[in-house]
N, C-alpha and C. Protein backbone atom coordinates (compact mmCIF):
# COMPACT_ATOMS: atom_id res chain seq x y z
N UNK A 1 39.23 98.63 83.29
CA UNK A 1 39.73 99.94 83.64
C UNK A 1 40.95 99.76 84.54
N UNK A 2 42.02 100.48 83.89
CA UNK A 2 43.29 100.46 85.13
C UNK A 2 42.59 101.21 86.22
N UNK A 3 42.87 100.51 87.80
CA UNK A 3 43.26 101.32 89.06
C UNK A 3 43.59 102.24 89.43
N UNK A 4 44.83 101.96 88.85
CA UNK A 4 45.79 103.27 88.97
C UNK A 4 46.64 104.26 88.19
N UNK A 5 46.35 105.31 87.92
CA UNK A 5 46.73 106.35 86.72
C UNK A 5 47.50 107.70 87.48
N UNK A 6 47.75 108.19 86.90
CA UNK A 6 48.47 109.43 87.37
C UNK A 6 47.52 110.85 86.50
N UNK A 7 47.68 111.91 87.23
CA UNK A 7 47.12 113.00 86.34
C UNK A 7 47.14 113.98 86.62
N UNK A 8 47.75 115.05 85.86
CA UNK A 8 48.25 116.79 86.22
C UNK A 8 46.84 117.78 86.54
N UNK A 9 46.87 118.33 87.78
CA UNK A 9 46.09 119.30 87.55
C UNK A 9 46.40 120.72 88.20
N UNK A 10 45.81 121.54 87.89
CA UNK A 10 45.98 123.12 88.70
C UNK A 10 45.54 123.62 89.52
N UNK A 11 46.51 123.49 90.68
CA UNK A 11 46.48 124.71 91.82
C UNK A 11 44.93 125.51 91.54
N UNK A 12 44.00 125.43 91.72
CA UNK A 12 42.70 126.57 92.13
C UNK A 12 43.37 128.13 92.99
N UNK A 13 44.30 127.60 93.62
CA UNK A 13 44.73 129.13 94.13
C UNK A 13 45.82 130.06 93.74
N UNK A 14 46.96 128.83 93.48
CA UNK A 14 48.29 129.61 92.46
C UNK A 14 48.52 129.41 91.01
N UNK A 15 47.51 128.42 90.90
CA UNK A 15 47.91 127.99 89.22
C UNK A 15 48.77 126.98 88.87
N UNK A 16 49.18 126.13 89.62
CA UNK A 16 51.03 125.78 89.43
C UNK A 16 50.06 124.31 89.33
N UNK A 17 50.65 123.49 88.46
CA UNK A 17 50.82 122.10 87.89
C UNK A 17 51.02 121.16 88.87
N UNK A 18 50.44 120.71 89.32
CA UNK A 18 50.72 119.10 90.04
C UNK A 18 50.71 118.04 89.54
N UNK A 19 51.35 117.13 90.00
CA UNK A 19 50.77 115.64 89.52
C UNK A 19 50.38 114.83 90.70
N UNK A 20 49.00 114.34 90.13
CA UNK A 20 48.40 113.24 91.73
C UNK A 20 48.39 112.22 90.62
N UNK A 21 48.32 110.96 91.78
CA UNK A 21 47.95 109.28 91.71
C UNK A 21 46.92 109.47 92.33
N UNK A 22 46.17 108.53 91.36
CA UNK A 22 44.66 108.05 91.40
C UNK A 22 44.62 106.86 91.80
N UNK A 23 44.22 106.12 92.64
CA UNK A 23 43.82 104.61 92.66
C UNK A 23 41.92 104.86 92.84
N UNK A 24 41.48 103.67 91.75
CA UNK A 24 40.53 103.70 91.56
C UNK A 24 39.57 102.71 92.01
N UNK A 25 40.48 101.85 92.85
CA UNK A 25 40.26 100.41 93.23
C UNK A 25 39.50 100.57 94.20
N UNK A 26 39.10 101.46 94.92
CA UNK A 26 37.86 101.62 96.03
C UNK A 26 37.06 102.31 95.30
N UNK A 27 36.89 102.10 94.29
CA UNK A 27 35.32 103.40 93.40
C UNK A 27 35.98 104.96 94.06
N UNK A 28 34.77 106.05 93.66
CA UNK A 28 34.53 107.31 93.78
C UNK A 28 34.96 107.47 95.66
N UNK A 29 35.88 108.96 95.34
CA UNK A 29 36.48 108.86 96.60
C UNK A 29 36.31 110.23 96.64
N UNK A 30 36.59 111.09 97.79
CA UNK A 30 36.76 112.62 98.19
C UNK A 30 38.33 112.80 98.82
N UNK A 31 39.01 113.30 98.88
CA UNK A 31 40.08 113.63 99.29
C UNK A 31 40.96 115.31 99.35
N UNK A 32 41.79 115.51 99.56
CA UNK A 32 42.55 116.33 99.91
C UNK A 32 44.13 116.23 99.42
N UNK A 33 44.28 117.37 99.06
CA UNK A 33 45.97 116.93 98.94
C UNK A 33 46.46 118.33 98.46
N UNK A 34 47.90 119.14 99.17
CA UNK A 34 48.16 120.30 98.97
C UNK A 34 49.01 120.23 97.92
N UNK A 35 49.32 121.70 97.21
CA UNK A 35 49.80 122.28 96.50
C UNK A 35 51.37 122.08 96.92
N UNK A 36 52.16 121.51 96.10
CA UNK A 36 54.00 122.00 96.56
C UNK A 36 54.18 123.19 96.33
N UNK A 37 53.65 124.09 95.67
CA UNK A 37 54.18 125.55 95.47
C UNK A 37 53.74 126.09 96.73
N UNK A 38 52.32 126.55 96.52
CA UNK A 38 51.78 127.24 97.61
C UNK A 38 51.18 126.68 99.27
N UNK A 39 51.67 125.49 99.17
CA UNK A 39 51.29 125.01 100.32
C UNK A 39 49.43 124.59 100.71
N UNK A 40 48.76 125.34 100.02
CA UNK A 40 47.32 125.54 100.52
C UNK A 40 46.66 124.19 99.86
N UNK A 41 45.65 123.39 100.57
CA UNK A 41 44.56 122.61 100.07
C UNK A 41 44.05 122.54 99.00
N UNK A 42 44.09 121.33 98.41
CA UNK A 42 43.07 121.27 96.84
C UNK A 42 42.29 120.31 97.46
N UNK A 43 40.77 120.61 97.20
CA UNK A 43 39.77 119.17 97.65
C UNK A 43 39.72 118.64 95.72
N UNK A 44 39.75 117.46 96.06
CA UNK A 44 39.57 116.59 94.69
C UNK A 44 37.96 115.49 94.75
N UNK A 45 37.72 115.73 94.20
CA UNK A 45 36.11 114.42 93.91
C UNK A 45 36.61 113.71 92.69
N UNK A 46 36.35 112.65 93.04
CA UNK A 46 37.17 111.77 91.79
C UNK A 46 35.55 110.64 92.10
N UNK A 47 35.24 110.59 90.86
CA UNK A 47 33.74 109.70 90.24
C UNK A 47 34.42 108.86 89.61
N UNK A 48 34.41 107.22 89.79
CA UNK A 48 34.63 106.78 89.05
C UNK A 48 33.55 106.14 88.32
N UNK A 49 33.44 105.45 87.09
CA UNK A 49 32.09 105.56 86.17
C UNK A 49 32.38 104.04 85.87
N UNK A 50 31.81 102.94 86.30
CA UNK A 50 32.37 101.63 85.78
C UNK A 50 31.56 101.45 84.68
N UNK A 51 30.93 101.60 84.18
CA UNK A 51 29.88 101.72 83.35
C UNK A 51 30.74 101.96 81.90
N UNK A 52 31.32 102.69 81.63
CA UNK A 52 31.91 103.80 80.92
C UNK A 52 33.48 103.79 80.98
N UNK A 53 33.89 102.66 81.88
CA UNK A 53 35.21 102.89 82.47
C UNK A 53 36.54 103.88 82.35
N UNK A 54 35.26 105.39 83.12
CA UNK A 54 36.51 106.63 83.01
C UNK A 54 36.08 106.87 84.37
N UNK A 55 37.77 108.26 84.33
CA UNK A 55 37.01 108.35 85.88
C UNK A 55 36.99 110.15 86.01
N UNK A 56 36.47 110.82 86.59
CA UNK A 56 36.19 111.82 86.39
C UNK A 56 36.21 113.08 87.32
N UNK A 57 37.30 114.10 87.45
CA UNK A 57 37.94 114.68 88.59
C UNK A 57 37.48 116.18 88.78
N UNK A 58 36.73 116.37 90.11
CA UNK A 58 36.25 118.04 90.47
C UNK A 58 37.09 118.26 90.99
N UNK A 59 37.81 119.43 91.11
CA UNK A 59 38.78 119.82 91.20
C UNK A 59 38.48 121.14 92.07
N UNK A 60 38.50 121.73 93.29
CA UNK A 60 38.26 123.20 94.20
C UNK A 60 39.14 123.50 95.18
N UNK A 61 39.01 124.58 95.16
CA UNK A 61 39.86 125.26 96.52
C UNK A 61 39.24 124.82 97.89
N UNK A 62 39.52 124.78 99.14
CA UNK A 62 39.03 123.90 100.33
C UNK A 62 37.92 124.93 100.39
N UNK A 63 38.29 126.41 100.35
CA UNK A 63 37.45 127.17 100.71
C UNK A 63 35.92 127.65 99.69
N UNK A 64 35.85 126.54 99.08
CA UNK A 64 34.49 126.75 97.77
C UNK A 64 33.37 125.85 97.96
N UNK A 65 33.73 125.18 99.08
CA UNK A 65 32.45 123.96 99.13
C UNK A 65 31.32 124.86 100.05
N UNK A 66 30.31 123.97 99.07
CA UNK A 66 29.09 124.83 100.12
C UNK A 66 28.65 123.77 100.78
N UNK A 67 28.30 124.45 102.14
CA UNK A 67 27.93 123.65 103.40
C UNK A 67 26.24 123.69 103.28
């Protein structure tokens, strides 16, 4: 499995297209990373599956996690 990939996803709050880098080289990670349009937080869960070698991305607004 490559490390490192790139991959578009959507804004949860404006809609607008991003592109993030993935490094996969530490396994399944949680992170953060804002929107260039709208400025606001995307939380990302990224699973990686060595098993299966894919990796697999939740995608939410900061404000959707339940505590």
């Amino acid at each position: 499995m490559r490390n490192y990939s790139e991959q578009n996803v959507s804004c949860p709050h404006c809609g607008h297209i991003i592109r993030i880098e993935l490094d996969a080289s530490a396994g399944s990670q949680e992170f953060y990373d804002d929107c260039s349009a709208c400025c606001n937080p995307i939380h990302i869960n990224m699973q990686v599956d060595d098993l299966h070698k894919t990796i697999n991305l939740f995608i939410d607004a900061d404000d959707e996690q339940i505590f």
